[in-house]
Protein backbone atom coordinates (compact mmCIF):
# COMPACT_ATOMS: atom_id res chain seq x y z
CA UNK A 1 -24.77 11.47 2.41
CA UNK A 2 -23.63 12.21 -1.32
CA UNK A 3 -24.55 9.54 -3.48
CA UNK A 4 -22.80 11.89 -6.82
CA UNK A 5 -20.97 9.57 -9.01
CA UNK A 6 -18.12 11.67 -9.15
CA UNK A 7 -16.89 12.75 -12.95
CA UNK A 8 -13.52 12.53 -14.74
CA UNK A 9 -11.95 15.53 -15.64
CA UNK A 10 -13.19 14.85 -19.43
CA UNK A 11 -16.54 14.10 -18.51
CA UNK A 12 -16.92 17.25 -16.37
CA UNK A 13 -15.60 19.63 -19.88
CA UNK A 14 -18.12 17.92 -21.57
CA UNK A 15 -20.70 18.79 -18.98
CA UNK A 16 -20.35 22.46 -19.03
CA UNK A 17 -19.57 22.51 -22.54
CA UNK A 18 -22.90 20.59 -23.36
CA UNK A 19 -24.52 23.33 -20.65
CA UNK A 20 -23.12 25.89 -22.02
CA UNK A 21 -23.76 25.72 -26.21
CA UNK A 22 -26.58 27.66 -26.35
CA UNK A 23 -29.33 25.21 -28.28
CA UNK A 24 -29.88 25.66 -31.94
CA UNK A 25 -33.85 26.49 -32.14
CA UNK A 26 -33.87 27.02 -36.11
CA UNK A 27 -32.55 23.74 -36.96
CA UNK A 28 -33.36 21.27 -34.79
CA UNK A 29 -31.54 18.27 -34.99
CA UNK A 30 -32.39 14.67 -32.71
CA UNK A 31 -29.69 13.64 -30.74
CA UNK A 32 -27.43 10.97 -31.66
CA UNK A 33 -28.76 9.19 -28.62
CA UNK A 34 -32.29 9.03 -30.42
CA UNK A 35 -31.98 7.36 -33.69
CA UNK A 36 -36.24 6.67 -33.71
CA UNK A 37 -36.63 10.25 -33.52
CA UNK A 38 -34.59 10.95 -36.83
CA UNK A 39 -37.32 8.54 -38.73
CA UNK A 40 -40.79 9.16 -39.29
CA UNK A 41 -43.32 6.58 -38.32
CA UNK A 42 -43.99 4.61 -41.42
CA UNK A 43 -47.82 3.75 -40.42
CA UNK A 44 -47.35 0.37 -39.02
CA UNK A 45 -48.95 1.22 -35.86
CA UNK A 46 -52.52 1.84 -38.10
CA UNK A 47 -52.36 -1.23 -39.52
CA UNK A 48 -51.99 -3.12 -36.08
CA UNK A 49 -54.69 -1.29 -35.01
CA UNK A 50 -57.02 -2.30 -38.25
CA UNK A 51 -55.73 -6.07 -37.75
CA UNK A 52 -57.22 -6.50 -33.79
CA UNK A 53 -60.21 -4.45 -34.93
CA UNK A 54 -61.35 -6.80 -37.35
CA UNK A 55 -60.42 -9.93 -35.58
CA UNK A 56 -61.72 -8.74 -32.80
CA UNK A 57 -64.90 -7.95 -34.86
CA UNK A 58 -64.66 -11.62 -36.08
CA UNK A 59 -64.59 -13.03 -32.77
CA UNK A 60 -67.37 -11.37 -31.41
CA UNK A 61 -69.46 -12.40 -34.44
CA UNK A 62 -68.69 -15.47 -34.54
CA UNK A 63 -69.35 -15.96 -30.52
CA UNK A 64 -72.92 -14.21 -31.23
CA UNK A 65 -73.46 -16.72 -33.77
CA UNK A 66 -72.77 -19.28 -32.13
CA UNK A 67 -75.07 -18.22 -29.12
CA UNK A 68 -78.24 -17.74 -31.52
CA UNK A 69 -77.57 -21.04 -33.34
């Protein structure tokens, strides 16, 4: 059984011409298709991290506090 979507005559030249371009390996470019890899991360994800550290740190003192008091 062939479950193949089959492909318009344009979308089959742009196939084999995508196949065929041979790839660029001294400039690298992201696709189109992946705008978050044409940014660089900005940090954010360290200063989530930082945040649920210390409030987890909080919690836990405050829950051993309140055992010993």
């Amino acid at each position: 059984m062939d479950t193949k979507e089959s492909k318009t005559a344009q979308e089959e030249y742009q196939h084999l011409k995508e196949v065929r371009t041979p790839e660029d390996f001294e400039h690298p470019e992201p696709d189109a298709a992946q705008p978050e890899a044409r940014r660089p991360a900005k940090g954010w994800h360290w200063l989530l991290l930082a945040t649920a550290v210390l409030a987890g740190g909080f919690l836990i003192y405050r829950l051993f506090s309140a055992l010993l008091a």
